[in-house]
C-alpha atoms as a PDB file:
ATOM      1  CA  UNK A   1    -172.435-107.508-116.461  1.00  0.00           C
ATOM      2  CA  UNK A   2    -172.520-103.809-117.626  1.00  0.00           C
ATOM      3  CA  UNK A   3    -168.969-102.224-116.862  1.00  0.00           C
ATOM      4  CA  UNK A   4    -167.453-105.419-114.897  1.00  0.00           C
ATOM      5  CA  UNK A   5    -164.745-107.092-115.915  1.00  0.00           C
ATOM      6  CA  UNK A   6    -165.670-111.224-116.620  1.00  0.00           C
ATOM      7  CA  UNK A   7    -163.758-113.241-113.707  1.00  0.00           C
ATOM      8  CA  UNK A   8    -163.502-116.893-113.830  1.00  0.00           C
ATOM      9  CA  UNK A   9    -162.846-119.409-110.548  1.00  0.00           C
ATOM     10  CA  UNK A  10    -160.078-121.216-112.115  1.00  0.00           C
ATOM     11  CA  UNK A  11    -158.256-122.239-115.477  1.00  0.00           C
ATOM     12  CA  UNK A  12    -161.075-124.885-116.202  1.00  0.00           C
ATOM     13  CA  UNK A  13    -163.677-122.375-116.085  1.00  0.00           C
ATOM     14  CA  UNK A  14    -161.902-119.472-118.371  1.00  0.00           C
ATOM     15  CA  UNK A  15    -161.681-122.819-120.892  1.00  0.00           C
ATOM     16  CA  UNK A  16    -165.080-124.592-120.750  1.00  0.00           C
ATOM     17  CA  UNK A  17    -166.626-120.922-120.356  1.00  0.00           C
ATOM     18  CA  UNK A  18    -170.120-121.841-119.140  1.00  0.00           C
ATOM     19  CA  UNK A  19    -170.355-124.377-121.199  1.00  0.00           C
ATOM     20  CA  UNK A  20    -169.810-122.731-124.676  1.00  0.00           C
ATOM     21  CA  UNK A  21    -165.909-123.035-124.666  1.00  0.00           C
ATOM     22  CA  UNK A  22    -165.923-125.879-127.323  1.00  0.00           C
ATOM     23  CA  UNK A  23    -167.399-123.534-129.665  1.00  0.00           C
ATOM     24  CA  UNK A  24    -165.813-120.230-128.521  1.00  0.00           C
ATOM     25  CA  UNK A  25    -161.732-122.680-128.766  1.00  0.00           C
ATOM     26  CA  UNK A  26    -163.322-124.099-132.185  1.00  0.00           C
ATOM     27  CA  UNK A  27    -164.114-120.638-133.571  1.00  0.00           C
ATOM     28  CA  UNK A  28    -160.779-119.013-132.651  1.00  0.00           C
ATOM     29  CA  UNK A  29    -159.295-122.371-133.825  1.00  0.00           C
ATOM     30  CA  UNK A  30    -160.868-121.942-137.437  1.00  0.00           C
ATOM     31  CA  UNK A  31    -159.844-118.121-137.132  1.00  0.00           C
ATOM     32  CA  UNK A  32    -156.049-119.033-136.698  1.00  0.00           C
ATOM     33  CA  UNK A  33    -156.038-121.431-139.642  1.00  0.00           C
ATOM     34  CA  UNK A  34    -157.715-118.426-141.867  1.00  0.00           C
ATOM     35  CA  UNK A  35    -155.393-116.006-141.034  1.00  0.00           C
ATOM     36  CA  UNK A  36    -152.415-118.862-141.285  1.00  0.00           C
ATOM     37  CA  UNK A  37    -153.663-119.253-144.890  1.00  0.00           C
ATOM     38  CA  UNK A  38    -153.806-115.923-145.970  1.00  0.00           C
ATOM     39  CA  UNK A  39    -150.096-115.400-145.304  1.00  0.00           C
ATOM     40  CA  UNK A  40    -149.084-119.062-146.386  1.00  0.00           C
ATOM     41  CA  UNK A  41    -151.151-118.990-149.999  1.00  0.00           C
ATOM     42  CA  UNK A  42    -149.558-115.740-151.695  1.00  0.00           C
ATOM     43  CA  UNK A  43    -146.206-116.323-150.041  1.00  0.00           C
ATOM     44  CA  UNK A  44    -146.618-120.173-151.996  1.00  0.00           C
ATOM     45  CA  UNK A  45    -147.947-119.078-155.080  1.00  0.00           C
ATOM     46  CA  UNK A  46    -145.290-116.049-155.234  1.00  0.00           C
ATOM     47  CA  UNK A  47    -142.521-118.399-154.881  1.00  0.00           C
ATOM     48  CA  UNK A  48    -144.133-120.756-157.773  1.00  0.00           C
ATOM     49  CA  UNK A  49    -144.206-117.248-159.916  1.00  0.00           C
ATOM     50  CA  UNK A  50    -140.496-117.244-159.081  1.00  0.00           C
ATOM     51  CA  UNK A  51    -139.763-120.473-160.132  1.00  0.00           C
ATOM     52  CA  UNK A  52    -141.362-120.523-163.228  1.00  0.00           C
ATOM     53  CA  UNK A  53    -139.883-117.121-164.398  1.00  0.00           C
ATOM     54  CA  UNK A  54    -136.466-118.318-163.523  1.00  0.00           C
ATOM     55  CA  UNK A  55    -137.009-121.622-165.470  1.00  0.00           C
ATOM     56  CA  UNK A  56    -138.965-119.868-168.661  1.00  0.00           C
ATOM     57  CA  UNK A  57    -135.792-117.154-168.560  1.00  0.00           C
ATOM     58  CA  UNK A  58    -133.392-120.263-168.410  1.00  0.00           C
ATOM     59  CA  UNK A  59    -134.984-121.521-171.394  1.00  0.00           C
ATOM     60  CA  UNK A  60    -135.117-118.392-173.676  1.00  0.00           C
ATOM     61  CA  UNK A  61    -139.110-118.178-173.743  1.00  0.00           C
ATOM     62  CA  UNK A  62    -139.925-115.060-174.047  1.00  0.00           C
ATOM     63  CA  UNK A  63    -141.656-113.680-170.877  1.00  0.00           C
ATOM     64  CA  UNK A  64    -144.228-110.752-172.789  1.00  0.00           C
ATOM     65  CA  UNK A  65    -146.242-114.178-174.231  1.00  0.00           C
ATOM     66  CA  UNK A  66    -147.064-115.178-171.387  1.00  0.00           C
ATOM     67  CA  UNK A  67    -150.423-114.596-169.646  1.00  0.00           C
ATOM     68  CA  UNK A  68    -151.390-114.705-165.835  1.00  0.00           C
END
């Protein structure tokens, strides 16, 4: 297959992939959720930051005491 371009018969094919296509979906699956994590963890624990700050500030602690 040097310098050809991969051609499947039909939709079925490009999925199942000669047989490998459970672990070729499940891979790219596992990828998504990775990459889906790495935006949805800091953007969480930033807004937890947030409300915490807001809530010590509300209270009067004093912010310079405490350590991340």
């Amino acid at each position: 297959m040097v310098g050809g371009a991969v051609k499947f018969e039909s939709l079925s094919d490009f999925f199942h992939m000669g047989g490998h296509g459970v672990y070729i979906w499940v891979a790219y699956g596992l990828t998504m959720v990775v990459l889906a994590a790495n935006i949805w963890w800091p953007v969480m624990v930033r807004r937890k930051v947030i409300r915490s700050g807001k809530l010590a500030m509300s209270k009067g602690i004093d912010l310079s005491l405490i350590h991340i």
